[in-house]
Protein backbone atom coordinates (compact mmCIF):
# COMPACT_ATOMS: atom_id res chain seq x y z
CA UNK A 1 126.65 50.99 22.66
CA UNK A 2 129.19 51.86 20.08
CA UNK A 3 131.17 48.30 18.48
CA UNK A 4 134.93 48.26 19.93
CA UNK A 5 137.85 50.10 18.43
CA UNK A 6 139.62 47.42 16.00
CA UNK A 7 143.55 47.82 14.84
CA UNK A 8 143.94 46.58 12.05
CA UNK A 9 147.41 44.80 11.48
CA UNK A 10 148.50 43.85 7.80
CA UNK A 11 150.59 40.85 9.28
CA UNK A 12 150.72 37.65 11.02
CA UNK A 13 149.64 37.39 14.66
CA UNK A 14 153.11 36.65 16.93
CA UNK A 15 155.03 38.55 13.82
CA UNK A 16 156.81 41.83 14.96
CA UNK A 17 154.72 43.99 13.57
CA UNK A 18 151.99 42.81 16.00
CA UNK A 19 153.64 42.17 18.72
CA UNK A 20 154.59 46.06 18.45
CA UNK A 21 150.84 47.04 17.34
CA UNK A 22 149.64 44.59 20.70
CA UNK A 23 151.70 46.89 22.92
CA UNK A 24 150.55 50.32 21.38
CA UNK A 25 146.68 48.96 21.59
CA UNK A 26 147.16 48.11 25.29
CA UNK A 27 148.02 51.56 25.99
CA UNK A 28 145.79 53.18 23.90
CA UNK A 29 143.25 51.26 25.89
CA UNK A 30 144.20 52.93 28.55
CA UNK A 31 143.85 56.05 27.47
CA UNK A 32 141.11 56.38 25.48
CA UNK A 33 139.08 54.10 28.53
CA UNK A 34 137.85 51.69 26.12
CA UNK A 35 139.12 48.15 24.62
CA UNK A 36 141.43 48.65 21.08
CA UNK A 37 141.30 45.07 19.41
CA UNK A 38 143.66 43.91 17.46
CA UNK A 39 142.58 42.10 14.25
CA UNK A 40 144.93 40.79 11.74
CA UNK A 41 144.43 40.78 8.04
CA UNK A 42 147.20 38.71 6.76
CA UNK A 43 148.79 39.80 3.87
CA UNK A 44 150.78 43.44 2.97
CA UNK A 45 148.10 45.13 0.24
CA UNK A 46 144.72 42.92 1.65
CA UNK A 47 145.88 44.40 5.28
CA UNK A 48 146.61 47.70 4.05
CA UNK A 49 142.99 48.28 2.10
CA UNK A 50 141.13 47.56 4.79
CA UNK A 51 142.17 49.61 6.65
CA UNK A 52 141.83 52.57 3.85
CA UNK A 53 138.49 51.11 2.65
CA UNK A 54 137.28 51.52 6.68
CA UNK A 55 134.63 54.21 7.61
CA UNK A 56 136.08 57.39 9.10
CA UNK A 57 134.22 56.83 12.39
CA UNK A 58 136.95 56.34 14.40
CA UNK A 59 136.10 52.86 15.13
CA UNK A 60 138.65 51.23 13.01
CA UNK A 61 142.49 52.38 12.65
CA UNK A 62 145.76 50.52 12.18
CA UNK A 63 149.37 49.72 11.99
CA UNK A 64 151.03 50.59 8.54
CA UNK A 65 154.53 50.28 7.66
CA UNK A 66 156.63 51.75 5.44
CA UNK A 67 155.90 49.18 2.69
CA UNK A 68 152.87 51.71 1.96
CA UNK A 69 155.84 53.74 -0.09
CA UNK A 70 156.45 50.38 -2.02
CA UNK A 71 153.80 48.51 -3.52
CA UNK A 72 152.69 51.26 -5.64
CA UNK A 73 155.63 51.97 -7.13
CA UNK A 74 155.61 47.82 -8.32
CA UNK A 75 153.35 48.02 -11.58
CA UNK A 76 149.44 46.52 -10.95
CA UNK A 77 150.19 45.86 -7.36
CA UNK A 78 148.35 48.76 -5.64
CA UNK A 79 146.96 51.73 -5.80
CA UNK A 80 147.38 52.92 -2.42
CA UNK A 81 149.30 55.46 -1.18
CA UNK A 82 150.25 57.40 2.30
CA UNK A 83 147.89 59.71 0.68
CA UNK A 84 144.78 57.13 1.79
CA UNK A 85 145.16 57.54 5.64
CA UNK A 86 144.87 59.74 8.33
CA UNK A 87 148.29 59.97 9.85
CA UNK A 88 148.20 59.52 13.77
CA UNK A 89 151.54 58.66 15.30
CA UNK A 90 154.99 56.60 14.31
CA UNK A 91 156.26 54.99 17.63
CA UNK A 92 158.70 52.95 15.93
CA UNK A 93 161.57 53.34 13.53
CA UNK A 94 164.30 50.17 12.61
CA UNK A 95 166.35 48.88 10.49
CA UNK A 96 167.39 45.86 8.47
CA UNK A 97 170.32 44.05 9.29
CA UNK A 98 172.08 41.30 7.52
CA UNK A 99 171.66 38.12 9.52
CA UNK A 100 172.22 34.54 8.69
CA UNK A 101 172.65 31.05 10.03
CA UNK A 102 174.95 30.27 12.74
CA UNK A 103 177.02 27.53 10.77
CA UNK A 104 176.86 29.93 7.67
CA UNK A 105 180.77 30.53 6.16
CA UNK A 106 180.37 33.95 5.99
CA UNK A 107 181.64 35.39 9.46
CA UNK A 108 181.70 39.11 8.30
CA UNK A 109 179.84 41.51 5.91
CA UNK A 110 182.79 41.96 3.75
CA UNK A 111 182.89 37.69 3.23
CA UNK A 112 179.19 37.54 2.87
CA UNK A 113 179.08 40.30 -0.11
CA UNK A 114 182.51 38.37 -1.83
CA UNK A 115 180.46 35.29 -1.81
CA UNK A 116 177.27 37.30 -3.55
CA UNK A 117 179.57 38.31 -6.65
CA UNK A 118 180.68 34.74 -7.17
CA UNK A 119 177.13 32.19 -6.76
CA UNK A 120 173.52 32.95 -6.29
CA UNK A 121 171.94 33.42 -3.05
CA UNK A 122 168.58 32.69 -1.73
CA UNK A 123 167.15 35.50 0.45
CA UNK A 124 163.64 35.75 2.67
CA UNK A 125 161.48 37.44 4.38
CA UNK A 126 158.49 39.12 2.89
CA UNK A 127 157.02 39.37 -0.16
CA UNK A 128 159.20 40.37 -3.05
CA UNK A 129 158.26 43.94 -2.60
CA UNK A 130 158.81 44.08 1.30
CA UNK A 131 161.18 46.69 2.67
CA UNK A 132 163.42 44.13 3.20
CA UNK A 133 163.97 42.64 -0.01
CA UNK A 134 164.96 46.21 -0.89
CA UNK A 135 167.02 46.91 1.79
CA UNK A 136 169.44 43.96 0.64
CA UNK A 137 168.89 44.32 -2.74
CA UNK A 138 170.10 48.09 -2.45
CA UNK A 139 173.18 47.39 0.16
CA UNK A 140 174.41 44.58 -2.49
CA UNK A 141 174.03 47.33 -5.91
CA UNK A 142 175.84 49.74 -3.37
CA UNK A 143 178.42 47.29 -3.13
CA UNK A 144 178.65 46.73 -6.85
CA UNK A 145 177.19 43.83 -6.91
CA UNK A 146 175.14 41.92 -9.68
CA UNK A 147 171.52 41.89 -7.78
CA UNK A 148 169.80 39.51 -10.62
CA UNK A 149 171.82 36.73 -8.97
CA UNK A 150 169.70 36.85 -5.77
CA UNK A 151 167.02 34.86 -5.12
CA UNK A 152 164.24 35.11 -3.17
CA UNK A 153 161.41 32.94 -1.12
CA UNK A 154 158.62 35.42 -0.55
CA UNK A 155 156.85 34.78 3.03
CA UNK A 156 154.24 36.85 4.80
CA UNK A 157 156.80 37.99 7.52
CA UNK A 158 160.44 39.10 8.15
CA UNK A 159 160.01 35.59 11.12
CA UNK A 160 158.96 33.71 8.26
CA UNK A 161 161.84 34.56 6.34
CA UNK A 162 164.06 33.78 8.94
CA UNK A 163 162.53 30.18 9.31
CA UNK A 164 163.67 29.68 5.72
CA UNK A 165 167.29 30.40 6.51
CA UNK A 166 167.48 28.93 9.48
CA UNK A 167 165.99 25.62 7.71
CA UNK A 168 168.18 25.67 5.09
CA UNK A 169 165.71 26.78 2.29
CA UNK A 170 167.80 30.19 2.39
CA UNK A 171 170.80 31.84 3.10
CA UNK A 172 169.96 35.38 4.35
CA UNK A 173 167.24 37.28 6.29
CA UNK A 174 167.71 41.04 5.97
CA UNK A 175 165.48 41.49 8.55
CA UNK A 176 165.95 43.80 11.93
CA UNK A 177 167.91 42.60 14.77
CA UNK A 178 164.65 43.09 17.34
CA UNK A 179 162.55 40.84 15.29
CA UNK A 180 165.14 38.64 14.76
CA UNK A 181 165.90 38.18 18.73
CA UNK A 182 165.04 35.24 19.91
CA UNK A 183 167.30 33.39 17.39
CA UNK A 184 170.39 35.65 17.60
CA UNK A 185 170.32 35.41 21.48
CA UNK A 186 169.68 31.71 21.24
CA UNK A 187 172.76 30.98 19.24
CA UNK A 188 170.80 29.85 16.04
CA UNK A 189 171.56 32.88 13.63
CA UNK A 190 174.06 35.63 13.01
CA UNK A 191 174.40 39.10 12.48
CA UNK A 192 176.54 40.57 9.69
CA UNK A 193 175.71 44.14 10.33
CA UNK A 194 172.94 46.32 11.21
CA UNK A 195 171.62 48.85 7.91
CA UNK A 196 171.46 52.14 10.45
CA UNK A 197 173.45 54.58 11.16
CA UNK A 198 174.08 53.72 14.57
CA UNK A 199 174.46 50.42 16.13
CA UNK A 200 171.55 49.07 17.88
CA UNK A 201 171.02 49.52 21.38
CA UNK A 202 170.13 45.80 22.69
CA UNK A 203 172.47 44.41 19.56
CA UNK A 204 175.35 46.48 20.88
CA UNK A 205 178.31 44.22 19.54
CA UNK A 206 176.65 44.04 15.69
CA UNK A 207 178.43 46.54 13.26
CA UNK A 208 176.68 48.94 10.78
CA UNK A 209 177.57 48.69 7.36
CA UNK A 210 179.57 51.44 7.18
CA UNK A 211 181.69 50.39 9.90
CA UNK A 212 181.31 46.78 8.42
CA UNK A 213 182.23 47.41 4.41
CA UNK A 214 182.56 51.42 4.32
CA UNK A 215 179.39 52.07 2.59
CA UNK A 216 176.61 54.46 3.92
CA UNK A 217 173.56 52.66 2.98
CA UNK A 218 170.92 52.63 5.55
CA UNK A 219 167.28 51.49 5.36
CA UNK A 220 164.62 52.84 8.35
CA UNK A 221 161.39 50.88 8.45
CA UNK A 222 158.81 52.27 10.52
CA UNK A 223 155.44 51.13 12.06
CA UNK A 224 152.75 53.68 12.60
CA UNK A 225 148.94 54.13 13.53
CA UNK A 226 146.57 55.32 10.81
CA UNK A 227 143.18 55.59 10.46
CA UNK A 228 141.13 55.89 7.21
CA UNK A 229 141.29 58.84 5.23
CA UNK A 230 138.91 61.54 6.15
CA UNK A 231 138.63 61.38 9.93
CA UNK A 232 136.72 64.13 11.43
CA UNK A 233 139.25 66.77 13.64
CA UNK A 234 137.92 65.88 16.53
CA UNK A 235 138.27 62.10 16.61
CA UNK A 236 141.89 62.93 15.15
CA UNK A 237 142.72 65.22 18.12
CA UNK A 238 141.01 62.20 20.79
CA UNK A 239 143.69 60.02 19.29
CA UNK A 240 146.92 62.03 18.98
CA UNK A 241 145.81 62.63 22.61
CA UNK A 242 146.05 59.01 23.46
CA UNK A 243 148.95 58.54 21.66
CA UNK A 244 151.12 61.41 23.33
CA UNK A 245 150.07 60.22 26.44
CA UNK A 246 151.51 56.68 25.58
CA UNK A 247 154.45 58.17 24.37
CA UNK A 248 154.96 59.79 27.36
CA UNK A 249 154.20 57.10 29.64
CA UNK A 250 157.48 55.54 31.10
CA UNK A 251 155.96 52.03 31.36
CA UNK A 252 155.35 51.84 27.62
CA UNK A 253 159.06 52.85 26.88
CA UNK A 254 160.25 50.35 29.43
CA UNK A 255 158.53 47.64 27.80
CA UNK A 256 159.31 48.74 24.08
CA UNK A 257 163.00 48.69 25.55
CA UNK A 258 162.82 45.54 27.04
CA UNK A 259 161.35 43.96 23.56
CA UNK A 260 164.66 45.32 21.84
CA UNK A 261 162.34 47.81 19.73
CA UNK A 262 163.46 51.16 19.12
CA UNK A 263 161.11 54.18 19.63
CA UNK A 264 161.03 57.58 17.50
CA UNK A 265 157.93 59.34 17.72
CA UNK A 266 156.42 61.34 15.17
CA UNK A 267 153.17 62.59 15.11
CA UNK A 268 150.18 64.28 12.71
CA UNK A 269 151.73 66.49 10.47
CA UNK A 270 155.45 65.25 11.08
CA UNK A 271 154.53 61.58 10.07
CA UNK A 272 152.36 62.30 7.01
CA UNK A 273 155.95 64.51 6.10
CA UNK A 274 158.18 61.35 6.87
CA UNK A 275 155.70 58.99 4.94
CA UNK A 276 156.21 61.44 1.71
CA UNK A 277 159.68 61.63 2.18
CA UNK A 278 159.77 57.60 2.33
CA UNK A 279 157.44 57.43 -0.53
CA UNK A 280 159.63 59.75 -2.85
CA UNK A 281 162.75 57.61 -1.78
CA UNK A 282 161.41 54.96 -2.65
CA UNK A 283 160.53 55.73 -5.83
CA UNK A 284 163.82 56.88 -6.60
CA UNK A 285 165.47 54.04 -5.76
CA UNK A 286 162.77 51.44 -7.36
CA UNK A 287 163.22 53.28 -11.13
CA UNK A 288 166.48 53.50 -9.98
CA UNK A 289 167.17 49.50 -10.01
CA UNK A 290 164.13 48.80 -12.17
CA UNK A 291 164.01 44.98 -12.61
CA UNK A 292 166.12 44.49 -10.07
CA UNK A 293 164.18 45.77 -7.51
CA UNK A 294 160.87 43.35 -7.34
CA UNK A 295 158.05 41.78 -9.42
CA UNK A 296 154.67 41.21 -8.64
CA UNK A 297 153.97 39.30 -5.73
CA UNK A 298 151.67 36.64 -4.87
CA UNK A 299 151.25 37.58 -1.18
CA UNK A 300 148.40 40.25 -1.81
């Protein structure tokens, strides 16, 4: 008998990243008529090598994010690169947003990015090369405004973050609105804006930046299904099977919906395209900001 499937998840158990890779594995189970266990490997670049170090036998795959376009552009982090997995299927696609504590002074976007150009602030939620330390540290240069006077706690999770903030340890979370939820909708936090184009669907009431401070900045982070590199065609094909068929399933998209997460499928050739496209973005925008951008982080 052949050892059980195992999806590998970079992050903490509860985070949203695996509550998102819990509810694609159940599916897949279903699918593929066998268990998929999730097993987390704590920790961005530790997570993501194991899953790239994995045999090709089909019996170990995972849930990357877009931080695989990151740490390699961060000097003597990482060697890895989209270029190490088999790309199966993106289900989801969101964005940062801008959130803080309920008692915090700043009641807009526009207050909250004054108060940046005049003291330091203290952001969190990942390590200093996560997708969201970038995503605020690029809305505030959009903005004009001097990113060296941010500070940052590095955590292993966007919730962890959060916990900082909402302790008093930091001031701002620029983490998504879905994985910030329970919080917001429990009075605890706030929302300055949303980083999309569009205004989230369950966060209806939350501005985007543009609409918030007139600036187009944007940052999508998605979470997608890999295996290792090399996986023979016809395991690949089993899987994009599954995956279609989850994607297609009404029940899966009901419950994604209900969790606040947003869906945009991509699949095969279409996400290994959008994970170069990432990559090359952000490697523009890391030489871009240099310095500014990151250091080396202890979370590994």
């Amino acid at each position: 008998m052949s050892r059980p499937i195992q999806m590998i998840v970079p992050y903490v158990q509860g985070g949203g990243s695996d509550q998102r890779a819990r509810l694609v594995a159940r599916y897949m189970a279903r699918y593929l008529d066998e268990p998929v266990e999730v097993v987390n490997r704590t920790g961005a670049i530790v997570g993501h090598a194991a899953i790239a170090e994995a045999e090709p036998d089909g019996r170990t795959i995972g849930q990357i994010s877009g931080e695989i376009g990151m740490m390699h552009w961060h000097h003597g982090l990482t060697c890895l690169t989209p270029q190490d997995y088999t790309p199966l299927a993106v289900p989801f696609v969101e964005s940062a947003a801008v959130i803080v504590r309920e008692d915090a002074p700043w009641r807009t976007l526009a207050e909250f990015v004054d108060a940046c150009r005049e003291q330091r602030m203290v952001g969190s939620g990942g390590p200093h090369f996560s997708v969201w330390k970038f995503a605020l540290v690029g809305l505030l240069d959009s903005a004009g405004v001097d990113v060296s006077r941010l500070d940052w706690i590095e955590t292993f999770s966007g919730e962890q973050g959060l916990a900082k903030v909402l302790a008093g340890e930091a001031q701002v979370a620029p983490i998504t609105l879905t994985d910030a939820r329970g919080p917001l909708r429990e009075g605890r936090a706030r929302p300055l804006a949303n980083m999309d184009a569009a205004r989230h669907h369950a966060f209806g009431e939350v501005p985007t930046v543009r609409e918030a401070i007139g600036i187009d900045w944007s940052v999508a982070h998605w979470r997608g299904i890999v295996a290792p590199r090399g996986l023979p065609a016809q395991i690949t094909r089993r899987y994009l099977d599954a995956l279609r068929s989850v994607a297609a399933d009404p029940a899966f998209a009901r419950e994604a919906v209900a969790s606040a997460f947003t869906l945009d499928w991509r699949f095969g050739d279409e996400f290994a395209r959008y994970m170069a496209e990432d990559d090359a973005m952000f490697g523009r925008v890391i030489r871009l900001l240099g310095p500014r951008a990151g250091s080396a982080s202890s979370l590994l």
